[in-house]
PDB file of N, CA and C in Angstrom:
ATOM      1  N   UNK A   1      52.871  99.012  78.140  1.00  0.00           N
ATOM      2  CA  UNK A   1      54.061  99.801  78.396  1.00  0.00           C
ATOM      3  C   UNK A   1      55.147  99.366  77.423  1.00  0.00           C
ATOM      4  N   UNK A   2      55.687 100.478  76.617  1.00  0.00           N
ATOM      5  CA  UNK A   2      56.623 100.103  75.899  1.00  0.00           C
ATOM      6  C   UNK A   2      57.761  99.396  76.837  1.00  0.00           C
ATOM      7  N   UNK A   3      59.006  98.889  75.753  1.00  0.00           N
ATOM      8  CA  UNK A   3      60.526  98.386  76.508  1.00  0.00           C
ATOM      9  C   UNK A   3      61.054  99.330  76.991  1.00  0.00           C
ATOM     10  N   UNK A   4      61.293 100.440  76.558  1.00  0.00           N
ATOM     11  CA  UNK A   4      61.931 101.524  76.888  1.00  0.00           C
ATOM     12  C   UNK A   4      61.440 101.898  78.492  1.00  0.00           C
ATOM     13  N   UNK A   5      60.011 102.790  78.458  1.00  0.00           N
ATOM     14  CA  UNK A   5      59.024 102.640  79.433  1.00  0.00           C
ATOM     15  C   UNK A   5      59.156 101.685  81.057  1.00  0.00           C
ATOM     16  N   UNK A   6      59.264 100.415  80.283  1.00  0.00           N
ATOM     17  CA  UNK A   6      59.014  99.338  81.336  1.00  0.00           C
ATOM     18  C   UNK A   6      60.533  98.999  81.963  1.00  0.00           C
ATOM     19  N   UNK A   7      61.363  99.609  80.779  1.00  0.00           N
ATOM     20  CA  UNK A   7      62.808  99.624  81.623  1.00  0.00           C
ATOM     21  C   UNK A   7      63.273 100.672  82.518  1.00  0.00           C
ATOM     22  N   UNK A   8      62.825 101.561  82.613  1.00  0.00           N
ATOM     23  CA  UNK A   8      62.625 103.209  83.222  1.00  0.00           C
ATOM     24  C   UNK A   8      62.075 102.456  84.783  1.00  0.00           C
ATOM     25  N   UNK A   9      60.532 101.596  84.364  1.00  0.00           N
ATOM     26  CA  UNK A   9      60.468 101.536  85.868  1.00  0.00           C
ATOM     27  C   UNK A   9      61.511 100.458  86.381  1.00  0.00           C
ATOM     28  N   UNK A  10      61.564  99.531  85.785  1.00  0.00           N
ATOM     29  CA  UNK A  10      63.085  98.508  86.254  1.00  0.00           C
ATOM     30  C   UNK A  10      63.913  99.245  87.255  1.00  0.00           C
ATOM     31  N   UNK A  11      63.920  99.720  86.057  1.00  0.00           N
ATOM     32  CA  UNK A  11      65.335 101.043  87.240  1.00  0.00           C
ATOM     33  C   UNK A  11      65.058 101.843  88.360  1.00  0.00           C
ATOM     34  N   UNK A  12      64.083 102.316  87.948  1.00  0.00           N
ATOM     35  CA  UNK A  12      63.535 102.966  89.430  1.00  0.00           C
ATOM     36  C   UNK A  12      63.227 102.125  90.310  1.00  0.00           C
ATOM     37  N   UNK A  13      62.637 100.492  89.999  1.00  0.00           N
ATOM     38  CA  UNK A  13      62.696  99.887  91.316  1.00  0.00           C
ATOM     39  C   UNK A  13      63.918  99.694  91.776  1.00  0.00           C
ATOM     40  N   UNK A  14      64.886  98.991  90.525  1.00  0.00           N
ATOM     41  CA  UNK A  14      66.170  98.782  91.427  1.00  0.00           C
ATOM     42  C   UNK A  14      67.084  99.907  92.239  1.00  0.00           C
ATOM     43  N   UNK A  15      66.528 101.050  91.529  1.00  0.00           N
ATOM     44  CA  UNK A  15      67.355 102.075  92.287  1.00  0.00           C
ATOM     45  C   UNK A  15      66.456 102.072  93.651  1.00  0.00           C
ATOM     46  N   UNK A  16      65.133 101.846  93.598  1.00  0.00           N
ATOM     47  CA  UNK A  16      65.142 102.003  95.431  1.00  0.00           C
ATOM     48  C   UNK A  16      65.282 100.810  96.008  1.00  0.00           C
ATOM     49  N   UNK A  17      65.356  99.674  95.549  1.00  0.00           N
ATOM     50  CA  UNK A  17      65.994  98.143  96.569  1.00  0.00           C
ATOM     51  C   UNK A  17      67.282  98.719  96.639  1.00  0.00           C
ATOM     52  N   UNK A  18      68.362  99.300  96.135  1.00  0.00           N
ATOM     53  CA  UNK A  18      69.629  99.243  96.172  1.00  0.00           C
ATOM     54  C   UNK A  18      69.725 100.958  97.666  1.00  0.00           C
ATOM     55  N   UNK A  19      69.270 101.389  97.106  1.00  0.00           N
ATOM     56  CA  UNK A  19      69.098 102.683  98.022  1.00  0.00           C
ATOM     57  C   UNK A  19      68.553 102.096  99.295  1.00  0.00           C
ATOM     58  N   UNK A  20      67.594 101.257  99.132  1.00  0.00           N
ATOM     59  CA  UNK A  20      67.323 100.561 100.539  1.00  0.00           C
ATOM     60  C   UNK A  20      68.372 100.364 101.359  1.00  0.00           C
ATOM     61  N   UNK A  21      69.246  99.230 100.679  1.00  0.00           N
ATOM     62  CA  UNK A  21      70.077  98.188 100.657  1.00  0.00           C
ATOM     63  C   UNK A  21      71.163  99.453 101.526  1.00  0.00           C
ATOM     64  N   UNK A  22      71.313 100.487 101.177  1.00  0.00           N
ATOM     65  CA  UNK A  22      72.277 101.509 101.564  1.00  0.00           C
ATOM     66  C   UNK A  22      72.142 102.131 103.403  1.00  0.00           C
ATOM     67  N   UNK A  23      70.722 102.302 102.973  1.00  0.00           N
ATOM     68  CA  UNK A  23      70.405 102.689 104.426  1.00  0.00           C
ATOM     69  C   UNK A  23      70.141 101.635 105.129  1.00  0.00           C
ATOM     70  N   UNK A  24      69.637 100.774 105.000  1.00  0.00           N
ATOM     71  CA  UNK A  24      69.843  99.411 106.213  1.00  0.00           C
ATOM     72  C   UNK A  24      71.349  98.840 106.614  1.00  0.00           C
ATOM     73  N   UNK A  25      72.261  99.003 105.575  1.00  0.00           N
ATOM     74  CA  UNK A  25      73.678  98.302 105.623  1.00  0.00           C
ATOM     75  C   UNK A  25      74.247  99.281 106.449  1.00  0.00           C
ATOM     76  N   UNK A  26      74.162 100.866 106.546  1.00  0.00           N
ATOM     77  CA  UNK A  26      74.873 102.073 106.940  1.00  0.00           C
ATOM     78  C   UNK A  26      74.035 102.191 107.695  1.00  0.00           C
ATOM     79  N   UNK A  27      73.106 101.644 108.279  1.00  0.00           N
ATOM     80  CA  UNK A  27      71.822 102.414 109.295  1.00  0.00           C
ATOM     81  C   UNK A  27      71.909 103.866 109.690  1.00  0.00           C
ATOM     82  N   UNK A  28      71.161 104.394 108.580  1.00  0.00           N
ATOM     83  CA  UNK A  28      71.122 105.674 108.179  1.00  0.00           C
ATOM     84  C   UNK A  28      69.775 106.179 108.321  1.00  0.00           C
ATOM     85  N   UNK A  29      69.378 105.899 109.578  1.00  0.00           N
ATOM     86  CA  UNK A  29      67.939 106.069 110.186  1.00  0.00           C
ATOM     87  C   UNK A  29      67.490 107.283 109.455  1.00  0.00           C
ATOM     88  N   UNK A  30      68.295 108.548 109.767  1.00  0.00           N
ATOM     89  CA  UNK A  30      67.617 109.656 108.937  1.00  0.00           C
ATOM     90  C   UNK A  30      67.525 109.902 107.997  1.00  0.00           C
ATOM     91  N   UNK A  31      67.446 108.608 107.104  1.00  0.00           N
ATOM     92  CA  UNK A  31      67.528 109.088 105.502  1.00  0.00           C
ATOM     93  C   UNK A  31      66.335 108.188 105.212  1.00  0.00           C
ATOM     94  N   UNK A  32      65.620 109.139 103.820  1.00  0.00           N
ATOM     95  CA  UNK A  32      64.650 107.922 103.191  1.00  0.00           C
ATOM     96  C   UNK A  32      65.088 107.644 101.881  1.00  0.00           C
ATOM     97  N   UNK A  33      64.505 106.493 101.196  1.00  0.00           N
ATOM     98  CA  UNK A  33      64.720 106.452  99.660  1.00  0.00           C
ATOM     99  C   UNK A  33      64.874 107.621  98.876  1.00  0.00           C
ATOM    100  N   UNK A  34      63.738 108.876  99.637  1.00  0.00           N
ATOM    101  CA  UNK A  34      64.120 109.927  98.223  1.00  0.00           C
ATOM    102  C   UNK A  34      64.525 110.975  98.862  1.00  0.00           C
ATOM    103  N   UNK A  35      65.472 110.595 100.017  1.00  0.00           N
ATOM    104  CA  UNK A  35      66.877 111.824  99.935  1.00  0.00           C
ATOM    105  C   UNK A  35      67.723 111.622  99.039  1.00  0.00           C
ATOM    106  N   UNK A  36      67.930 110.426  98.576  1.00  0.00           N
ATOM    107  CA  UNK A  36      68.842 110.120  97.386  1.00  0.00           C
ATOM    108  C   UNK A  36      68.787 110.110  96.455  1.00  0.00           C
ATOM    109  N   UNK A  37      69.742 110.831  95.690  1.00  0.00           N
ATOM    110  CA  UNK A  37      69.472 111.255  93.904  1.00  0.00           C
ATOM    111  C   UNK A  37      70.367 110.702  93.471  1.00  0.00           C
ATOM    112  N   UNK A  38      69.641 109.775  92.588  1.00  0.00           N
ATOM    113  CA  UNK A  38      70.585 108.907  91.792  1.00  0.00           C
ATOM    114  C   UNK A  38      71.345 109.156  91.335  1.00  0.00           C
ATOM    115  N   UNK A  39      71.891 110.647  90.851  1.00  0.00           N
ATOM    116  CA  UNK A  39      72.736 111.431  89.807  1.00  0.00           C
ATOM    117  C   UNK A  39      73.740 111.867  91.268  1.00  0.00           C
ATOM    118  N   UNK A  40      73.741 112.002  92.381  1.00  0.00           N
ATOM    119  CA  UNK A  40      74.070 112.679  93.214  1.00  0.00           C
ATOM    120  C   UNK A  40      75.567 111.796  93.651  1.00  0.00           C
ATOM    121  N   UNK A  41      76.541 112.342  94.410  1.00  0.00           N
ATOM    122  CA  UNK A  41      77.556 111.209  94.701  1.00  0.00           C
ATOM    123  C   UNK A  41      77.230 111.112  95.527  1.00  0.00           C
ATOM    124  N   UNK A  42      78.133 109.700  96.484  1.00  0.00           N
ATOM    125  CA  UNK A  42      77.961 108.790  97.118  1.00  0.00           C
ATOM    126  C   UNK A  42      78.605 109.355  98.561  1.00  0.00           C
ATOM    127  N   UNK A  43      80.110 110.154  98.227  1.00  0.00           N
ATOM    128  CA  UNK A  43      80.986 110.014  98.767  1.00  0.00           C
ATOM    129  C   UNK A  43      81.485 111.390  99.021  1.00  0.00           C
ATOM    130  N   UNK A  44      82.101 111.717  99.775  1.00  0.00           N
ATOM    131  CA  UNK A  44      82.381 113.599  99.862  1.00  0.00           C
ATOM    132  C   UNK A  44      81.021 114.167  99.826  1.00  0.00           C
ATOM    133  N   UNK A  45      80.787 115.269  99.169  1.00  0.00           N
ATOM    134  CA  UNK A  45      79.570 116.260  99.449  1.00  0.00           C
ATOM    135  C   UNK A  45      78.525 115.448  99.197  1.00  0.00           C
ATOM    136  N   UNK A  46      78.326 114.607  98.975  1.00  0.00           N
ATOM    137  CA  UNK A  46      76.826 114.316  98.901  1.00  0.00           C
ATOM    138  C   UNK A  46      76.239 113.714  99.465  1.00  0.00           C
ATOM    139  N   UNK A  47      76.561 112.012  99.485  1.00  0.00           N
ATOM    140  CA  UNK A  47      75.649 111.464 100.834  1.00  0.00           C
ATOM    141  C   UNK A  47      76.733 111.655 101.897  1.00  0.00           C
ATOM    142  N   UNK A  48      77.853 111.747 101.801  1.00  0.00           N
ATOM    143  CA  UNK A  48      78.693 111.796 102.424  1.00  0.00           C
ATOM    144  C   UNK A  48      79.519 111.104 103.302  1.00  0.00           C
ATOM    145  N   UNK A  49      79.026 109.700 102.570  1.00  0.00           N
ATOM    146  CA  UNK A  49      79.846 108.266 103.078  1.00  0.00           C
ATOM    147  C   UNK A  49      81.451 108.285 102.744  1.00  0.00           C
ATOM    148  N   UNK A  50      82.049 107.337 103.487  1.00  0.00           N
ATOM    149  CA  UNK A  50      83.027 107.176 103.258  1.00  0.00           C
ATOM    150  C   UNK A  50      83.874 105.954 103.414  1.00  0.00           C
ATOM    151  N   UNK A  51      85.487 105.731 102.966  1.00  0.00           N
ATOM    152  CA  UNK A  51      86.079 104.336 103.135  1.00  0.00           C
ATOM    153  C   UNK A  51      85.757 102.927 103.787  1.00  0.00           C
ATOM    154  N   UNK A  52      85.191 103.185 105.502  1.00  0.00           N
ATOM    155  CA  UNK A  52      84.940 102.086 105.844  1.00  0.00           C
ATOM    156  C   UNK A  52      82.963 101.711 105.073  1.00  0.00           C
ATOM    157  N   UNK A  53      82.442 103.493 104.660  1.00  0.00           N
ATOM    158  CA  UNK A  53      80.944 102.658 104.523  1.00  0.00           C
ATOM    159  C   UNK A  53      81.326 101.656 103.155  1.00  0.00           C
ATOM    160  N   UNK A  54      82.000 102.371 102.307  1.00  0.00           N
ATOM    161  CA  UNK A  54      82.373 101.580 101.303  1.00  0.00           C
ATOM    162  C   UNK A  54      82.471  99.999 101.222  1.00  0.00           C
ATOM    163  N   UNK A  55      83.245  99.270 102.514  1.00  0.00           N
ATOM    164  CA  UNK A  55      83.670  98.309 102.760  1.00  0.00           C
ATOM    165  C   UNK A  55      82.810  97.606 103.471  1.00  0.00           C
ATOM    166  N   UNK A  56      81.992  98.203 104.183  1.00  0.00           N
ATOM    167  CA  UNK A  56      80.482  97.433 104.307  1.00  0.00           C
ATOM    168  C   UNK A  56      79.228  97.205 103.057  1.00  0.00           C
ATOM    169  N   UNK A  57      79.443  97.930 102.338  1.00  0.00           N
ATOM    170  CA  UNK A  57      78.727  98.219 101.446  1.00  0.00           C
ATOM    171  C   UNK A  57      78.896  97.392 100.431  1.00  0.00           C
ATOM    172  N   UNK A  58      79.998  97.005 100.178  1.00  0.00           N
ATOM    173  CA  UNK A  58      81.016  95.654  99.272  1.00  0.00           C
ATOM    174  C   UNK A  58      80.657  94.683  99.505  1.00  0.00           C
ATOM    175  N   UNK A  59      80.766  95.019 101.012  1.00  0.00           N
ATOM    176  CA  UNK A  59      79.947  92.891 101.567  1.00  0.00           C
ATOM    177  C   UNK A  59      78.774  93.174 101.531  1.00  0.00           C
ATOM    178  N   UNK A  60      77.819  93.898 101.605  1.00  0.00           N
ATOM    179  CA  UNK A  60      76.739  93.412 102.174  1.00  0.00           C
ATOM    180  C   UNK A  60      75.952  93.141 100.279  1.00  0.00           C
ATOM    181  N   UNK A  61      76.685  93.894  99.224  1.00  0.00           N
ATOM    182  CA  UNK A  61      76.317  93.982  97.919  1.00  0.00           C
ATOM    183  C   UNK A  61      76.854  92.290  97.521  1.00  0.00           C
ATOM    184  N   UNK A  62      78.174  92.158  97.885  1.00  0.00           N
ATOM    185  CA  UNK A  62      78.116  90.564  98.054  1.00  0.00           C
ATOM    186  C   UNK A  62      77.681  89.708  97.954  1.00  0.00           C
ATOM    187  N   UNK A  63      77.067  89.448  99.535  1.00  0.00           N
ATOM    188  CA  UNK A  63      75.931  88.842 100.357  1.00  0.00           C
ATOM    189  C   UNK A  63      74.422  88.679  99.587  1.00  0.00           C
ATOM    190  N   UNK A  64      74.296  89.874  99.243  1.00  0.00           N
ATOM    191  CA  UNK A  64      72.687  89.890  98.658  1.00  0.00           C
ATOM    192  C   UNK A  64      72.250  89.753  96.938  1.00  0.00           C
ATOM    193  N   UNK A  65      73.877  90.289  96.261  1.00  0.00           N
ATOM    194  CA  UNK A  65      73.506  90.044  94.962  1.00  0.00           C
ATOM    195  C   UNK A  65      74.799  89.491  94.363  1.00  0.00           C
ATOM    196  N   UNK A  66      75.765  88.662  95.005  1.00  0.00           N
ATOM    197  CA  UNK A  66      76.756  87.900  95.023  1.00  0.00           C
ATOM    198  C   UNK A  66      77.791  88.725  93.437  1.00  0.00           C
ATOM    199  N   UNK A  67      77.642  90.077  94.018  1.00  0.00           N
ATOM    200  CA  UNK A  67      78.664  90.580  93.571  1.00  0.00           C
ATOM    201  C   UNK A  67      79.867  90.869  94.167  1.00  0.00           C
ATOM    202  N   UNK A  68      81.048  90.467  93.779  1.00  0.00           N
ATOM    203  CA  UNK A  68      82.499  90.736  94.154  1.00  0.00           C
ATOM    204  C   UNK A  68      82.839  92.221  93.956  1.00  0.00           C
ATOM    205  N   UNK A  69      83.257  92.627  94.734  1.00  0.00           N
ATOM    206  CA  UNK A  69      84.053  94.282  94.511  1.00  0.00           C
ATOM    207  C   UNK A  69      85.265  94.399  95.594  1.00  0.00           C
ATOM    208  N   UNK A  70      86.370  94.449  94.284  1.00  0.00           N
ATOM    209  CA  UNK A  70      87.538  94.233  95.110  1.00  0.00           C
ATOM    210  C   UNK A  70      87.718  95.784  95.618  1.00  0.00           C
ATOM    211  N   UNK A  71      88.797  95.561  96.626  1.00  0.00           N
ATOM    212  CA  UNK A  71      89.285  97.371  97.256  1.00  0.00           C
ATOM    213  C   UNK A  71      90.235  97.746  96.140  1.00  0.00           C
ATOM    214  N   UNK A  72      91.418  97.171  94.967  1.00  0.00           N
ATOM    215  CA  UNK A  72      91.748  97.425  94.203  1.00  0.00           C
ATOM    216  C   UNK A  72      91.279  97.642  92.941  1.00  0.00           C
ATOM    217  N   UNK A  73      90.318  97.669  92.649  1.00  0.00           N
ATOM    218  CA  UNK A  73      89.478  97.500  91.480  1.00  0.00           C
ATOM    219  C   UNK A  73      89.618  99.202  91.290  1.00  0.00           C
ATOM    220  N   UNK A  74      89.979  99.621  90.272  1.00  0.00           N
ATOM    221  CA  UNK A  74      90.429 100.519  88.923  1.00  0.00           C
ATOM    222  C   UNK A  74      89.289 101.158  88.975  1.00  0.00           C
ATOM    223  N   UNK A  75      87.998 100.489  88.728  1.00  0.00           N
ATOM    224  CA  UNK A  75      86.491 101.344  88.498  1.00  0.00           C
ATOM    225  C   UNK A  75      85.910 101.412  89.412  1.00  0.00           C
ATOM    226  N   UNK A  76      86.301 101.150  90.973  1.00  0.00           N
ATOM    227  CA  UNK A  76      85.882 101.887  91.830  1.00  0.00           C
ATOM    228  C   UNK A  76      85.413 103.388  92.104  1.00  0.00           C
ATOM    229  N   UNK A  77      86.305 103.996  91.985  1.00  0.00           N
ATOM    230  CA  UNK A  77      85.842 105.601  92.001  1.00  0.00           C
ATOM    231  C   UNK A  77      84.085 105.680  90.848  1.00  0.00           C
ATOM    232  N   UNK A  78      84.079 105.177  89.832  1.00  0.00           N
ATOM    233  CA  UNK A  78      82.912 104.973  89.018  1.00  0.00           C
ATOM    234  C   UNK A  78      81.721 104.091  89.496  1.00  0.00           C
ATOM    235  N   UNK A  79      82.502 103.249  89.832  1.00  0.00           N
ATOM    236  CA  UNK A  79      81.362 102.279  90.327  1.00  0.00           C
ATOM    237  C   UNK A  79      80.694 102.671  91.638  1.00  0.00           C
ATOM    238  N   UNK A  80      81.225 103.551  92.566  1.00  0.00           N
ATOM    239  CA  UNK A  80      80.647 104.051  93.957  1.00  0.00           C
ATOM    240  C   UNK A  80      80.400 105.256  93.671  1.00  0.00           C
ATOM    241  N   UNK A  81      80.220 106.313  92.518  1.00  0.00           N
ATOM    242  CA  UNK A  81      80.145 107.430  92.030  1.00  0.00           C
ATOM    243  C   UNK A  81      78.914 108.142  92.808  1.00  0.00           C
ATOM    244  N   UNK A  82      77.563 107.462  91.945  1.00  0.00           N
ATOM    245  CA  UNK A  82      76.260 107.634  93.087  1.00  0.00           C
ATOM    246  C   UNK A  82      75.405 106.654  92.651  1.00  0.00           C
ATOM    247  N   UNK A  83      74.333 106.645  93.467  1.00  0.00           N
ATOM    248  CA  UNK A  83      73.004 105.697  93.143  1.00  0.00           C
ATOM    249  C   UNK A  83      72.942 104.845  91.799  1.00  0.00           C
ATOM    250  N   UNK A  84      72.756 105.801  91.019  1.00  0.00           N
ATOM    251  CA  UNK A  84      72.795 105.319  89.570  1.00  0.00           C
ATOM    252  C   UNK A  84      73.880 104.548  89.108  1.00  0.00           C
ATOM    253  N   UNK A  85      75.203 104.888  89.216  1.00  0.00           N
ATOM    254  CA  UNK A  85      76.564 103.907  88.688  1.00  0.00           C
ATOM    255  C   UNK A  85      76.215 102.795  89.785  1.00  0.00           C
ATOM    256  N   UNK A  86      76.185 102.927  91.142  1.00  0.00           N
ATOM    257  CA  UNK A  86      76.534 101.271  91.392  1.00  0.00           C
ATOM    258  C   UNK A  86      75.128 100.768  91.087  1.00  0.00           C
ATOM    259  N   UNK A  87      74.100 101.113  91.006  1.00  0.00           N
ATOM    260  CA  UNK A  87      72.945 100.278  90.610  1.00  0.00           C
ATOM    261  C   UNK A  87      73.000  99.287  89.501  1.00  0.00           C
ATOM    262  N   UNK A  88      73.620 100.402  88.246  1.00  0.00           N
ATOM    263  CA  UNK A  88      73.934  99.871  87.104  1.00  0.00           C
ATOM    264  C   UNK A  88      74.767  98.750  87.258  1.00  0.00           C
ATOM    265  N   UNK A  89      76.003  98.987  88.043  1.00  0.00           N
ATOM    266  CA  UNK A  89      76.972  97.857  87.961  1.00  0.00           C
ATOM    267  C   UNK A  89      76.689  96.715  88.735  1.00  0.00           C
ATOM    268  N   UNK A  90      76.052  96.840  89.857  1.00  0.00           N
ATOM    269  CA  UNK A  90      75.197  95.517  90.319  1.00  0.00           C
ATOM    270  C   UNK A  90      74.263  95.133  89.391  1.00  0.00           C
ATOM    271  N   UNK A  91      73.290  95.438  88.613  1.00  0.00           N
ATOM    272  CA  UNK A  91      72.757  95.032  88.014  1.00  0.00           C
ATOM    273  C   UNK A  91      73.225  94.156  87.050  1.00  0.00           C
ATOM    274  N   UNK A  92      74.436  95.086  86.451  1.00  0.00           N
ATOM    275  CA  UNK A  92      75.022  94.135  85.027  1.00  0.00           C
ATOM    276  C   UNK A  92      75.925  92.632  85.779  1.00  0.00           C
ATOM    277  N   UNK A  93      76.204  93.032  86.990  1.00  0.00           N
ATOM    278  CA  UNK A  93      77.032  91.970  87.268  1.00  0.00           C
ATOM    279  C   UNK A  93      76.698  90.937  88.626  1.00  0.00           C
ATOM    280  N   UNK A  94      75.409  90.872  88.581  1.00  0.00           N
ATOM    281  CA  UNK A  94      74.653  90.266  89.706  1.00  0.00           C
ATOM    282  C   UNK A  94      74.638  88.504  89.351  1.00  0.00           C
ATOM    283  N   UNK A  95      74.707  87.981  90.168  1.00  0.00           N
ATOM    284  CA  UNK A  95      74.735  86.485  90.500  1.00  0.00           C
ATOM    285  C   UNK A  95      73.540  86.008  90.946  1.00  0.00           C
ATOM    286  N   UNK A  96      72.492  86.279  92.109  1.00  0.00           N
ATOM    287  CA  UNK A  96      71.630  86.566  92.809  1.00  0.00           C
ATOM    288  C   UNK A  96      70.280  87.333  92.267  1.00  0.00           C
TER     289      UNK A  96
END
């Protein structure tokens, strides 16, 4: 498998540990990994979470990949966009 290739699946795993990570933290019984489209938002029409899931979602991203995400943080709106942006940004900024 090329780099390119083998980074494609990277991502697709991390996008479903992190999508996991979503529905266990929000216990979102009726959802599976592939109701969620990575391209899709997070927030308003799409999965249709909101402020407080956000703030669980902060800690529990925390907790498991000892990333910090402040409530003032500027790239919020980007960083909680959908699947794909916070995957990315946990990824780049993971401790864990």
């Amino acid at each position: 498998m090329s780099g390119e290739a083998g980074a494609r699946v990277n991502d697709q795993m991390f996008y479903t540990e992190v999508a996991k990570m979503i529905i266990e933290t929000l216990v979102l019984e009726d959802l599976a990994v592939a109701d969620i489209d990575p391209q899709a938002p997070l927030f308003g029409d799409g999965l249709g979470l909101d402020s407080i899931d956000a703030l669980e979602l902060s800690f529990a991203i925390a907790q498991r990949y000892g990333v910090k995400l402040r409530s003032d943080d500027e790239r919020n709106l980007n960083i909680f966009s959908s699947l794909d942006a916070l995957s990315q940004h946990i990824s780049q900024h993971r401790t864990k």
